[in-house]
Protein backbone atom coordinates (compact mmCIF):
# COMPACT_ATOMS: atom_id res chain seq x y z
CA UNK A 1 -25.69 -29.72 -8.61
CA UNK A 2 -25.20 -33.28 -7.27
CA UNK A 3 -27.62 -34.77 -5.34
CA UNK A 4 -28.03 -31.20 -4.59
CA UNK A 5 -30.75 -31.59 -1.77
CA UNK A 6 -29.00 -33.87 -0.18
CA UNK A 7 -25.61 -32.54 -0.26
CA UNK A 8 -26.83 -29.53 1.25
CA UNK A 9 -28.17 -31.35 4.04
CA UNK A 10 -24.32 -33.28 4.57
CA UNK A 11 -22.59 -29.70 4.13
CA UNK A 12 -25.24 -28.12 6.78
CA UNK A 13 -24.08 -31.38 9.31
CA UNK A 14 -20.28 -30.47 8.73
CA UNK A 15 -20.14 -33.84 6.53
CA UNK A 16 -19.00 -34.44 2.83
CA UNK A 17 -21.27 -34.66 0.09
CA UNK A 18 -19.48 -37.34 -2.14
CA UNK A 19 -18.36 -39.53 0.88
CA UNK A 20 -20.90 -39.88 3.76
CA UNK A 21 -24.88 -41.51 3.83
CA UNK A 22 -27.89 -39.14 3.82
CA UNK A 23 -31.00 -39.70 2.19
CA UNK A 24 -33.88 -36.94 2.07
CA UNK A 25 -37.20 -38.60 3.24
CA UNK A 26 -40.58 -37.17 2.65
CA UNK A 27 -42.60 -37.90 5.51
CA UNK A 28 -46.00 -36.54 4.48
CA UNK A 29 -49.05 -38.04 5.04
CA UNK A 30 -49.43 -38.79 1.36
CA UNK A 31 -45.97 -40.58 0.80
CA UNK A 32 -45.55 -43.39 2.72
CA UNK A 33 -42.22 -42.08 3.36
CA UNK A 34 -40.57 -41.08 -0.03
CA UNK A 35 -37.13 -40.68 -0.76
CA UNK A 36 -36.67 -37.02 -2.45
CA UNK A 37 -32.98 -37.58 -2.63
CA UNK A 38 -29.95 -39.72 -1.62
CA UNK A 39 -26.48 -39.03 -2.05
CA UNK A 40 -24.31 -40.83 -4.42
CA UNK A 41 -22.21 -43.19 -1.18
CA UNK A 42 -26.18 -43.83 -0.25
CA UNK A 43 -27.20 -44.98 -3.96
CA UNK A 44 -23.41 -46.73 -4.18
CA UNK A 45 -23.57 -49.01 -0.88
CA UNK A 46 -27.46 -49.43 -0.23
CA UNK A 47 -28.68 -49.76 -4.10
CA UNK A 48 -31.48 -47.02 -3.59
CA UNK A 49 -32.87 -44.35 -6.10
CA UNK A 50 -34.65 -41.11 -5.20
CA UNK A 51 -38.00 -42.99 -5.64
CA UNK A 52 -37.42 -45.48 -3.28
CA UNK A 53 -39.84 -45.89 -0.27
CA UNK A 54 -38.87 -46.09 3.11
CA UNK A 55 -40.17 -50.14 3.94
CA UNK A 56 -37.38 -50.76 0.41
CA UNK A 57 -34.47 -49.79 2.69
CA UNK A 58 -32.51 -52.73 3.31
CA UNK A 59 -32.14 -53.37 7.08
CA UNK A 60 -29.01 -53.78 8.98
CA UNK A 61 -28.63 -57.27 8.65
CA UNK A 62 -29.37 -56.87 4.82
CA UNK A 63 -26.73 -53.94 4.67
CA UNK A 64 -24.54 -53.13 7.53
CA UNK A 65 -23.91 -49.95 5.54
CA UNK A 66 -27.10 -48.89 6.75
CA UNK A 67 -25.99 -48.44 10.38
CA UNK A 68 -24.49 -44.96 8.92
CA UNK A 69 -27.28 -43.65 6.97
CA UNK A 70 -28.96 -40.43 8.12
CA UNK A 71 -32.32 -40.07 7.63
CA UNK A 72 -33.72 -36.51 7.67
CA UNK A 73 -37.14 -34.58 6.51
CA UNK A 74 -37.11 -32.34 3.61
CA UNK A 75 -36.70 -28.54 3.98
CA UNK A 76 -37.25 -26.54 0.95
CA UNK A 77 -36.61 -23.45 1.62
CA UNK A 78 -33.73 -24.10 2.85
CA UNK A 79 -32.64 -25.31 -0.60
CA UNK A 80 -34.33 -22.51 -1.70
CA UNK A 81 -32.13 -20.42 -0.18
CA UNK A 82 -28.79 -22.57 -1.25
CA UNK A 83 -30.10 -22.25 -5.05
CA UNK A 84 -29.92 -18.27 -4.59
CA UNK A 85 -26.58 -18.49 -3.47
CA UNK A 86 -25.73 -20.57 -6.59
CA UNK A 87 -27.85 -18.19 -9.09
CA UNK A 88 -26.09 -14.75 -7.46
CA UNK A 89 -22.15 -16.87 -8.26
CA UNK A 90 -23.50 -17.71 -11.44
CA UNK A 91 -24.52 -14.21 -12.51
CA UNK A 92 -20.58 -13.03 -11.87
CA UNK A 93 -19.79 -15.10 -15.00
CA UNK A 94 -23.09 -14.15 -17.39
CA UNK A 95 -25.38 -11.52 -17.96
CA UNK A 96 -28.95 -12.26 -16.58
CA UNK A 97 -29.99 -12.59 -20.20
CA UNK A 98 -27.70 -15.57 -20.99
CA UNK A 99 -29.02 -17.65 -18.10
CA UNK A 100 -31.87 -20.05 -17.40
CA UNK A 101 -32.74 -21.82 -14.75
CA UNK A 102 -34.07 -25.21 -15.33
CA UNK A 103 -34.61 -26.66 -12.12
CA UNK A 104 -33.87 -26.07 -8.52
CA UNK A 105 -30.30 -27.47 -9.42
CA UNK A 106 -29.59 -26.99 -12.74
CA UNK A 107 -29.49 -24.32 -15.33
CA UNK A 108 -27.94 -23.49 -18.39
CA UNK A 109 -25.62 -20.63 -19.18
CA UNK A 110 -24.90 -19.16 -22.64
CA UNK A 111 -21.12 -17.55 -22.09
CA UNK A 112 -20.74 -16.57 -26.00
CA UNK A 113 -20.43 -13.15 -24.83
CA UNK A 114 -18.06 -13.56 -21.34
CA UNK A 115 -15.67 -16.19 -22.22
CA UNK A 116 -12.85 -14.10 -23.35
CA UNK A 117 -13.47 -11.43 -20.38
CA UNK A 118 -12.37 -14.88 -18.14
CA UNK A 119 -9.83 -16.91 -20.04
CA UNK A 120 -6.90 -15.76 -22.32
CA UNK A 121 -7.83 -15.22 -25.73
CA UNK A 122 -4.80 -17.31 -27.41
CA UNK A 123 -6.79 -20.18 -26.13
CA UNK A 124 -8.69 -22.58 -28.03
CA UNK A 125 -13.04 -22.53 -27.29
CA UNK A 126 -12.79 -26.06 -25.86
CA UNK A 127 -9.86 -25.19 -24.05
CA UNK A 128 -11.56 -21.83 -23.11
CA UNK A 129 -14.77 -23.34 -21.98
CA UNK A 130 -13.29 -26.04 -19.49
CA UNK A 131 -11.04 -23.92 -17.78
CA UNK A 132 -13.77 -21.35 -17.25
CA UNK A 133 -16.53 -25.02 -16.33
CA UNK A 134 -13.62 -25.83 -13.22
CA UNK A 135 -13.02 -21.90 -11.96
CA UNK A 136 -17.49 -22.10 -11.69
CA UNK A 137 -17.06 -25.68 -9.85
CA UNK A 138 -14.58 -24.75 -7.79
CA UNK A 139 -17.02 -21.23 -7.24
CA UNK A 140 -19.30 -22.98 -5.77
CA UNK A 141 -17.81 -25.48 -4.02
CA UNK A 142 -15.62 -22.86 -1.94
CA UNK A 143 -18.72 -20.93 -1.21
CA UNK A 144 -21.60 -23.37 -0.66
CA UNK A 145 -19.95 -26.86 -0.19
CA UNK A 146 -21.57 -28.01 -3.04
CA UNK A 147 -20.29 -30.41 -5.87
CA UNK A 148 -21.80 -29.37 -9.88
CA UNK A 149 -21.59 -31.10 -12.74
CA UNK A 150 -21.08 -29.40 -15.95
CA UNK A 151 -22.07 -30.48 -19.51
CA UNK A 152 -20.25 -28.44 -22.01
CA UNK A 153 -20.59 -27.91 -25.92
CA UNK A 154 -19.53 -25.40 -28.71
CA UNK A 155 -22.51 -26.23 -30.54
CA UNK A 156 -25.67 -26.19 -28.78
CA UNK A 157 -27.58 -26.18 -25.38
CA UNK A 158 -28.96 -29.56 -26.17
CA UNK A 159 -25.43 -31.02 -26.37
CA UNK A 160 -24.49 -29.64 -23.32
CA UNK A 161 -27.51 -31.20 -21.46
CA UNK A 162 -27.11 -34.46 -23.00
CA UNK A 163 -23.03 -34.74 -22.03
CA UNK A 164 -24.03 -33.65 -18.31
CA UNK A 165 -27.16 -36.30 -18.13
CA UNK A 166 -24.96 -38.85 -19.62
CA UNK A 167 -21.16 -38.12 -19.32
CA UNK A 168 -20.24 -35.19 -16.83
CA UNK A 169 -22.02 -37.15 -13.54
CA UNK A 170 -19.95 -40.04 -14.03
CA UNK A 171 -16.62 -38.32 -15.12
CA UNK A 172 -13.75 -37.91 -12.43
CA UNK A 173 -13.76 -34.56 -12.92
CA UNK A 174 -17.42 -33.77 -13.33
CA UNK A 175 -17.28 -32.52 -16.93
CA UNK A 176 -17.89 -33.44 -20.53
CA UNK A 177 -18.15 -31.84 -23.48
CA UNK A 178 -20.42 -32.99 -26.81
CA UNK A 179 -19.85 -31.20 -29.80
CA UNK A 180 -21.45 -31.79 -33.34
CA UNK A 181 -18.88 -33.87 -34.29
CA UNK A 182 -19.33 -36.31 -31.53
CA UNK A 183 -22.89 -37.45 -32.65
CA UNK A 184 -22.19 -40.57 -34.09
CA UNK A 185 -20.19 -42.06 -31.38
CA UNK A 186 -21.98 -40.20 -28.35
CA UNK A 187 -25.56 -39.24 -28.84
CA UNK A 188 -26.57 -41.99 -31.06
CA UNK A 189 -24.63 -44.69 -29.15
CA UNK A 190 -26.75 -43.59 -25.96
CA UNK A 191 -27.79 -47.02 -24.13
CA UNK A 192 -31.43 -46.73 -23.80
CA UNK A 193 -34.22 -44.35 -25.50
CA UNK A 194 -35.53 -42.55 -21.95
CA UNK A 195 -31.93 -41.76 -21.26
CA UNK A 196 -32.71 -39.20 -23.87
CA UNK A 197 -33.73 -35.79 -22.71
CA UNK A 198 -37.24 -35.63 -23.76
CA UNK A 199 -37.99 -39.65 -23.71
CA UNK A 200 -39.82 -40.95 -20.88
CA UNK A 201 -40.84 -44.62 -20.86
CA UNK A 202 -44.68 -43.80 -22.57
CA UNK A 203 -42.65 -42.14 -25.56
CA UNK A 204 -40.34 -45.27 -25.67
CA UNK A 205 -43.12 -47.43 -25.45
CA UNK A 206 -44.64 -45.72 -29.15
CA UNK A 207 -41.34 -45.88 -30.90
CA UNK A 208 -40.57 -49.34 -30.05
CA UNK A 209 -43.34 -49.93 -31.26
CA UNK A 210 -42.87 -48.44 -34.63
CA UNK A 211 -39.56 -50.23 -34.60
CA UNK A 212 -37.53 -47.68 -33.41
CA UNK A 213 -35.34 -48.77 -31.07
CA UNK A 214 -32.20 -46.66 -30.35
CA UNK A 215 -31.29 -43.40 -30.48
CA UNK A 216 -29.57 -43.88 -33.89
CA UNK A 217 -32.86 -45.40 -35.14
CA UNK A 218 -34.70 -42.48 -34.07
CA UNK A 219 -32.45 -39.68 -36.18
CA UNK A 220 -32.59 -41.80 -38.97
CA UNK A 221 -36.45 -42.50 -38.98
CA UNK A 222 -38.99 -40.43 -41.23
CA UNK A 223 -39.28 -37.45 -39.93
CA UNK A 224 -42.78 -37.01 -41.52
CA UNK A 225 -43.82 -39.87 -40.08
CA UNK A 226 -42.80 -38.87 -36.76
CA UNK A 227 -44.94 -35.79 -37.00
CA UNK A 228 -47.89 -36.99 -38.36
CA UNK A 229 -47.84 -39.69 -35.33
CA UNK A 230 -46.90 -37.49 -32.45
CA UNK A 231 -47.06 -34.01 -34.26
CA UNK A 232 -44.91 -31.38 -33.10
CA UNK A 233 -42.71 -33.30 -30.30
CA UNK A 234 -42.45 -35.90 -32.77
CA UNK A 235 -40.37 -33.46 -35.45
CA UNK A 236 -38.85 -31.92 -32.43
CA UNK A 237 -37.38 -35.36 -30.85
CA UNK A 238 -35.85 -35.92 -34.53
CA UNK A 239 -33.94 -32.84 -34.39
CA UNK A 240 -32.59 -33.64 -30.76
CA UNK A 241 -32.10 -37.13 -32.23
CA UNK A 242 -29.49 -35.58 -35.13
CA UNK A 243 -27.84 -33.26 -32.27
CA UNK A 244 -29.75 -30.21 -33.68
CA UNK A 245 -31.45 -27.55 -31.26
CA UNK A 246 -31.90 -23.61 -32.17
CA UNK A 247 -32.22 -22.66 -29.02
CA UNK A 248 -31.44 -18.87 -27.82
CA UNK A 249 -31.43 -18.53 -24.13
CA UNK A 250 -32.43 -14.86 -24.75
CA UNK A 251 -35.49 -15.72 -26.61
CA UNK A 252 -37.12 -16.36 -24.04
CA UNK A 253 -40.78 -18.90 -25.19
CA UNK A 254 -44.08 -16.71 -24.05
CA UNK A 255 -47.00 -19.46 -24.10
CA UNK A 256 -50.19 -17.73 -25.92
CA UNK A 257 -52.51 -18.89 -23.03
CA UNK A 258 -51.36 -18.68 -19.46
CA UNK A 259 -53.33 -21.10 -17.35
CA UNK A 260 -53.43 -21.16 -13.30
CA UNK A 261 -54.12 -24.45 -11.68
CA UNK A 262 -53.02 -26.43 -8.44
CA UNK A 263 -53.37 -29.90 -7.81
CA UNK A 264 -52.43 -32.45 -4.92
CA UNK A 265 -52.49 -36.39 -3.82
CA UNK A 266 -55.05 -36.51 -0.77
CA UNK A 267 -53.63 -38.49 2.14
CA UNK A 268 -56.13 -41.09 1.90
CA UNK A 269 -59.13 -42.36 0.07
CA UNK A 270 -61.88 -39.72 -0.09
CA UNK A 271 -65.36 -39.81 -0.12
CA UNK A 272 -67.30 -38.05 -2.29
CA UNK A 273 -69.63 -36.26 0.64
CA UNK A 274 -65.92 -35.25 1.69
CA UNK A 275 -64.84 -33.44 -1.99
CA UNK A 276 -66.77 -30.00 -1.76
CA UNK A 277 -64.63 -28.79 0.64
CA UNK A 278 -61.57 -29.65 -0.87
CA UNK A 279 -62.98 -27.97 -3.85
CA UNK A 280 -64.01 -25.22 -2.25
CA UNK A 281 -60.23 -24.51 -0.74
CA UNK A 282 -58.58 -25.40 -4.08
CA UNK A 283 -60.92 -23.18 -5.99
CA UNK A 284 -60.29 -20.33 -3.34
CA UNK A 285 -56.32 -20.70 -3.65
CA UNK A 286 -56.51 -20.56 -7.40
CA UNK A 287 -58.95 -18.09 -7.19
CA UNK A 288 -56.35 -15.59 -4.93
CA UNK A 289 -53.55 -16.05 -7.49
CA UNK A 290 -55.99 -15.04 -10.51
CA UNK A 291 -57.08 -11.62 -8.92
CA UNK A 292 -53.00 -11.23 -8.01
CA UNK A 293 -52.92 -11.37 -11.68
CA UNK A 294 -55.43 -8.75 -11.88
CA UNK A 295 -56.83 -11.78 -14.46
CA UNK A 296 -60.71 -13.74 -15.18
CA UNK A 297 -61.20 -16.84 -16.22
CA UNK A 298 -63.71 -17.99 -18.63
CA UNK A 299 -62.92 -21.07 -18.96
CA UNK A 300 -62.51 -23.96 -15.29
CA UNK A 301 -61.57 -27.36 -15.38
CA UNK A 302 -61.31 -29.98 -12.82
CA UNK A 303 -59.41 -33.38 -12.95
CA UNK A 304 -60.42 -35.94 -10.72
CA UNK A 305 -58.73 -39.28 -9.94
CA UNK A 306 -60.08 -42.26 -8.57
CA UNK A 307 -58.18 -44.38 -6.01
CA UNK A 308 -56.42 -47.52 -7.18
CA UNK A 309 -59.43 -49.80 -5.76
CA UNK A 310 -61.25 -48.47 -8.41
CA UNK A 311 -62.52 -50.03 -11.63
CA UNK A 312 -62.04 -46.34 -13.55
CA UNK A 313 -59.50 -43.93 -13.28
CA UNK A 314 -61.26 -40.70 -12.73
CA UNK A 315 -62.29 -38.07 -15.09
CA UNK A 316 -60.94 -34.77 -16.15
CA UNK A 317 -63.62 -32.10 -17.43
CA UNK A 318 -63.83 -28.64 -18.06
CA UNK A 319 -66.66 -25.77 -18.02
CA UNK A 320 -66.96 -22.43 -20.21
CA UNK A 321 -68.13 -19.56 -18.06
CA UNK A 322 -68.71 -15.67 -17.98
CA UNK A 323 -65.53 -14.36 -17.35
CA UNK A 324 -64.79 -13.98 -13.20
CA UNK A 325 -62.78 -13.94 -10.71
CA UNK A 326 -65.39 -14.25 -7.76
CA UNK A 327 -64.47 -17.74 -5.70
CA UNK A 328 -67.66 -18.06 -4.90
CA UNK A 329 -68.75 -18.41 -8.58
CA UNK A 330 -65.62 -20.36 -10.02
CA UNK A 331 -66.12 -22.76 -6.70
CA UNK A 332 -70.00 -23.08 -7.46
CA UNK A 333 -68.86 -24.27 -11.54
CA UNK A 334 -66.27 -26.46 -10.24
CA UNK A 335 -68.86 -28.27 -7.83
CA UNK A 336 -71.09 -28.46 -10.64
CA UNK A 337 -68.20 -30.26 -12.57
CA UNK A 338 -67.76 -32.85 -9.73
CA UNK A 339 -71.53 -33.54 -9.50
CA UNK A 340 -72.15 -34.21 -12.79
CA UNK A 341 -69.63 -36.27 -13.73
CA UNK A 342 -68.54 -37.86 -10.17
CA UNK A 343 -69.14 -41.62 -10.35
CA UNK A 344 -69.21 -42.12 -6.68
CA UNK A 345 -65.66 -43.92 -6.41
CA UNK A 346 -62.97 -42.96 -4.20
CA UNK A 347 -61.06 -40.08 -5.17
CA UNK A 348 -56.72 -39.59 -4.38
CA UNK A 349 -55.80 -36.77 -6.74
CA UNK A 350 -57.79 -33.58 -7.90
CA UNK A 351 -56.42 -30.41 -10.16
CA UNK A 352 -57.94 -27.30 -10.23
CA UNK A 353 -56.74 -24.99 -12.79
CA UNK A 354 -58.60 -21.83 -14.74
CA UNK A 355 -57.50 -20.80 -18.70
CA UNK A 356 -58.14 -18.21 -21.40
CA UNK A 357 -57.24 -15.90 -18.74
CA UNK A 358 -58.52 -12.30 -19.69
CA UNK A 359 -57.39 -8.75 -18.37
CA UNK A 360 -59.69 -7.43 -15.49
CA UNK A 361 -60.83 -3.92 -17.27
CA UNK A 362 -63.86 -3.38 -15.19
CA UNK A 363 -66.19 -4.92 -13.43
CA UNK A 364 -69.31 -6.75 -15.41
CA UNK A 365 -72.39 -7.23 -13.33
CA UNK A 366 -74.59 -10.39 -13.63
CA UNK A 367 -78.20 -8.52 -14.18
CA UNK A 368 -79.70 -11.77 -13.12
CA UNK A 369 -78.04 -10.89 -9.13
CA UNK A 370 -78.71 -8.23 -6.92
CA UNK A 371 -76.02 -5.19 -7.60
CA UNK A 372 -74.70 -4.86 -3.98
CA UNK A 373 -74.65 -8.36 -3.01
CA UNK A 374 -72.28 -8.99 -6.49
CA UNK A 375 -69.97 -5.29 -4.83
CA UNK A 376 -70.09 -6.80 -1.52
CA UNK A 377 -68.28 -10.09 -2.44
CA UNK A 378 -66.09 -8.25 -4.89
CA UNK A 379 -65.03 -6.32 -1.55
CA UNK A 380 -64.77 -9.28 0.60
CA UNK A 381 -62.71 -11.10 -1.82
CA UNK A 382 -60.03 -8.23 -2.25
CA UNK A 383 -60.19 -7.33 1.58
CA UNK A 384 -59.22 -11.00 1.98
CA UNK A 385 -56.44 -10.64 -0.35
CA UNK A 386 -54.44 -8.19 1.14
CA UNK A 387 -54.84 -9.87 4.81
CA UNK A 388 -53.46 -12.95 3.31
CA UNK A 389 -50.40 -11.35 1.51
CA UNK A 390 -49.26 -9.67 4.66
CA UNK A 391 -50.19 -12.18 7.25
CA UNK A 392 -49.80 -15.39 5.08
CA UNK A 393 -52.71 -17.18 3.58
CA UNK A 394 -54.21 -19.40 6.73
CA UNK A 395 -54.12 -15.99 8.67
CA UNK A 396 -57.78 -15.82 7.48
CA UNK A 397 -59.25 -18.96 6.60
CA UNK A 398 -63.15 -20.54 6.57
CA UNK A 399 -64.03 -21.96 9.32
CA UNK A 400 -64.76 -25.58 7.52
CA UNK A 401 -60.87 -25.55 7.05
CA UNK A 402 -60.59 -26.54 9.85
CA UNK A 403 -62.60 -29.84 9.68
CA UNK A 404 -60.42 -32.92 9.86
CA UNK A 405 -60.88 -33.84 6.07
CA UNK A 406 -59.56 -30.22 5.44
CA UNK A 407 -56.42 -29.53 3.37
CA UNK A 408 -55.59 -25.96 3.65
CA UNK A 409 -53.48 -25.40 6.58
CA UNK A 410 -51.74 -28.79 6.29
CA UNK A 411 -51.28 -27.51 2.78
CA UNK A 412 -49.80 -23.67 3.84
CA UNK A 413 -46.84 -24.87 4.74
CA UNK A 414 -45.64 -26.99 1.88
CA UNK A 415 -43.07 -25.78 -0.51
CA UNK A 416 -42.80 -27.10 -4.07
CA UNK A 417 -45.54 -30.13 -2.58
CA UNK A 418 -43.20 -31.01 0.21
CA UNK A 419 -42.07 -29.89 4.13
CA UNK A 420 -40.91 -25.80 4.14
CA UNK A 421 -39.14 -26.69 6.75
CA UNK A 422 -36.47 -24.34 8.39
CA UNK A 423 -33.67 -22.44 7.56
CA UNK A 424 -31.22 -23.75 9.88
CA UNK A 425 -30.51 -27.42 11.81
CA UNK A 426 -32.73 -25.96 14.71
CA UNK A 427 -36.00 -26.71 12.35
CA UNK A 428 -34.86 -30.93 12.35
C-alpha cells in the first residue's frame, strides 16, 4: 500500500493520497515527535523520510510548502481496521492458503491456482498476471481510497518483492514485473547493497568489507565463504543474490522454539531504584500471555540498555529455571537478573521475554513452599486472567502501577508501540 498510514489518514479527511501533505507524527513521550509516515507530495516538496523528527521539519520560511502540511497523531487501529478491509478484497482473488501477510501493508499472493478463473486463458502469464495486478489496484482503490503497488514475477516471490521495493513504487502505473531472465540487468544492477531485501547497513558494512561491493559482486562471491562467515543468512543472501528463492507460501515455516517477550524505550532516563517496578509489570504482561498459552517457561531473560550518557551499553542475560508460569516467581528471577548484573547506569530500553516454552500438563509443587500458599497464587493468577480478558488488562492492576515512574496504563493503550487511537476523525 503506499504510504499506507498516511493515505488512510488523507482518504479519512476527504483528501487525495498522491496529491495533498500529511505526515503521521508519533507524539509519545518516548519519541520526541517521530514521523511514522509521510505521504509521497510530503517526502517530494519538504525532503522528509518516515524517520524524520519533528524539530527536522523545515519551517515556513525554509519551505513555504509547509504552510499545507497536516500534522496528525497516529491511530492504529484504525489502520488496523483499513488492512482488514484490504485482506477480505484480497481473499476474492486467492485461497487463504496462497496468501501471506507481511506487514500491515504488504503481502504476497501466490495466484498459480486463480489466474485463469480471472483472465482469459488465450493470454500469455505476463499478460495474465498484469491485467489481473490493475483489476486488484483498482479493487482497492474503489473500495478503500487507497493506492498499492504491485511487484510481479513468473518466477519467484523474491522477484516479485524486489521489482515492488525497487521498480513498481516509482513506475507510472505502480507495477513491475522481474522474471529470471531479468537478473543481469535488474537485480544485479541494483544501486546500493541495503536496497536489497535482506541487507541492512550492518550486513553491508561486513561485505564491503570482504570486498563485496554490489549486488553482482555478492552472487558471484564464494558461496562457502559466505557461510562459513555469516552461516546460514550468508548462503541464503547468495541465493537471493542469483534471483533464486524456493519459497511456498503454503509451507508455512513453524520455528522449533516459540519464545514470548515484550520490550519498550522508557520515556526518560531511569534509575535503577526505579527498574523493579517496571520489571515487575513487564514480567506480569509476559507472564498473562504464557498462561493464555496454557505454556511454562524454563528458561527468562532480560535485556537491559543503558542510556546514551553512558560509558557501556547495557547487558542482556538470561536465567534457567523450574518450569512456571507463576509471575510472582518469573518476576522474582528477572529481579535477580537485574541485580546481579545492573551496573548502576541509567537504563532507556529493557526486554523481557521467556523460551523453551513447555506444555502446562499439571501442576508441579515446589516441596520447599507451603502447598496452599503455591494453590492460592495459582488461583489468583488465573482469577486475574479472566478479569483482564473481559474487562481489558488495566481493569485490574497493582496498585504501584500507578506510581508516576509506572508504565502499565500509559502502556494499555498502545497498539503495535504507538497511539490506538480511534476509529473515526472524532478520536483527533
Amino acid at each position: 500500500m503506499k504510504s499506507f498510514y498516511a493515505s488512510c489518514e488523507l482518504v479519512a479527511r476527504g483528501r487525495h493520497p498522491l496529491k495533498d501533505l500529511l505526515v503521521v507524527m508519533s507524539h509519545a513521550d518516548n519519541t520526541s515527535g517521530l514521523i511514522l509516515a509521510s505521504s509521497p507530495m510530503a517526502k517530494k516538496l519538504l525532503g522528509i523520510t518516515n524517520v524524520t523528527r519533528a524539530w527536522q521539519l523545515p519551517n515556513i520560511i525554509e519551505n513555504p510548502a509547509v504552510a499545507d502540511l497536516i500534522i496528525v497523531p497516529p491511530r492504529m487501529r484504525y489502520y488496523i481496521s483499513e488492512n482488514l478491509k484490504i485482506q477480505a478484497i484480497i481473499r476474492n482473488y486467492a485461497a487463504d492458503e496462497d496468501i501471506m501477510w507481511y506487514s500491515i501493508d504488504e503481502g504476497v499472493v501466490d495466484l498459480t491456482h486463480s489466474l485463469n478463473y480471472f483472465v482469459p486463458e488465450n493470454l500469455s502469464r505476463t499478460k495474465k498476471l498484469d491485467i489481473l495486478a490493475q483489476r486488484i489496484q483498482l479493487d482497492i482503490l474503489q473500495n478503500t481510497g487507497i493506492y498499492a503497488t504491485v511487484g510481479l514475477s513468473n518466477s519467484n516471490p523474491l522477484l516479485a518483492k524486489l521489482a515492488l521495493d525497487n521498480e513498481a513504487k516509482h513506475a507510472k502505473n505502480m507495477r513491475a514485473l522481474w522474471n529470471y531472465q531479468d537478473i543481469a540487468n535488474k537485480v544485479w544492477q541494483i544501486p546500493e547493497l541495503d536496497d536489497f531485501w535482506g541487507i541492512g547497513k550492518r550486513m553491508k558494512k561486513n561485505f564491503l568489507q570482504m570486498g563485496i561491493q554490489t549486488i553482482y559482486d555478492l552472487a558471484h562471491a564464494s558461496p562457502a565463504e559466505l557461510k562459513k562467515k555469516f552461516g546460514i543468512i550468508g548462503l541464503q543472501l547468495y541465493h537471493h543474490a542469483n534471483g533464486i528463492d524456493r519459497t511456498k507460501l503454503q509451507k508455512r515455516y513453524v520455528p522449533k522454539s516459540k519464545n514470548l517477550g515484550n520490550s519498550q524505550i522508557l520515556p526518560r532516563d531511569y534509575r535503577g531504584e526505579e527498574m523493579p517496578l517496571i520489571i515487575r509489570e513487564m514480567a506480569e504482561q509476559v507472564a498473562t500471555r504464557l498462561r493464555r498459552r496454557r505454556g511454562r517457561t524454563e528458561t527468562v531473560s532480560l535485556a537491559i540498555g543503558y542510556s546514551n550518557t553512558a560509558l557501556t551499553k547495557g547487558f542482556s542475560r538470561q536465567l534457567k529455571i523450574p518450569p512456571t508460569d507463576n509471575t510472582n516467581e518469573l518476576s522474582e528471577h528477572l529481579l535477580f537478573l537485574f541485580k546481579k548484573f545492573y551496573t548502576g547506569e541509567a537504563v532507556r530500553s529493557i526486554a523481557v521475554s521467556y523460551s523453551a516454552i513447555q506444555p502446562c500438563v499439571g501442576k508441579q509443587l515446589d516441596l520447599f513452599k507451603e502447598v496452599d500458599q503455591q494453590i492460592r497464587q495459582e488461583h489468583l493468577d488465573q482469577v486475574t486472567d479472566l478479569i483482564r480478558e473481559r474487562y481489558g488488562f488495566v481493569s485490574l492492576i497493582r496498585a504501584s502501577s500507578k506510581l508516576e515512574h509506572a508504565r502499565s496504563v500509559t502502556r494499555a493503550n498502545l497498539v503495535g508501540g504507538h497511539d490506538g487511537g480511534a476509529g473515526g476523525l472524532d478520536g483527533l
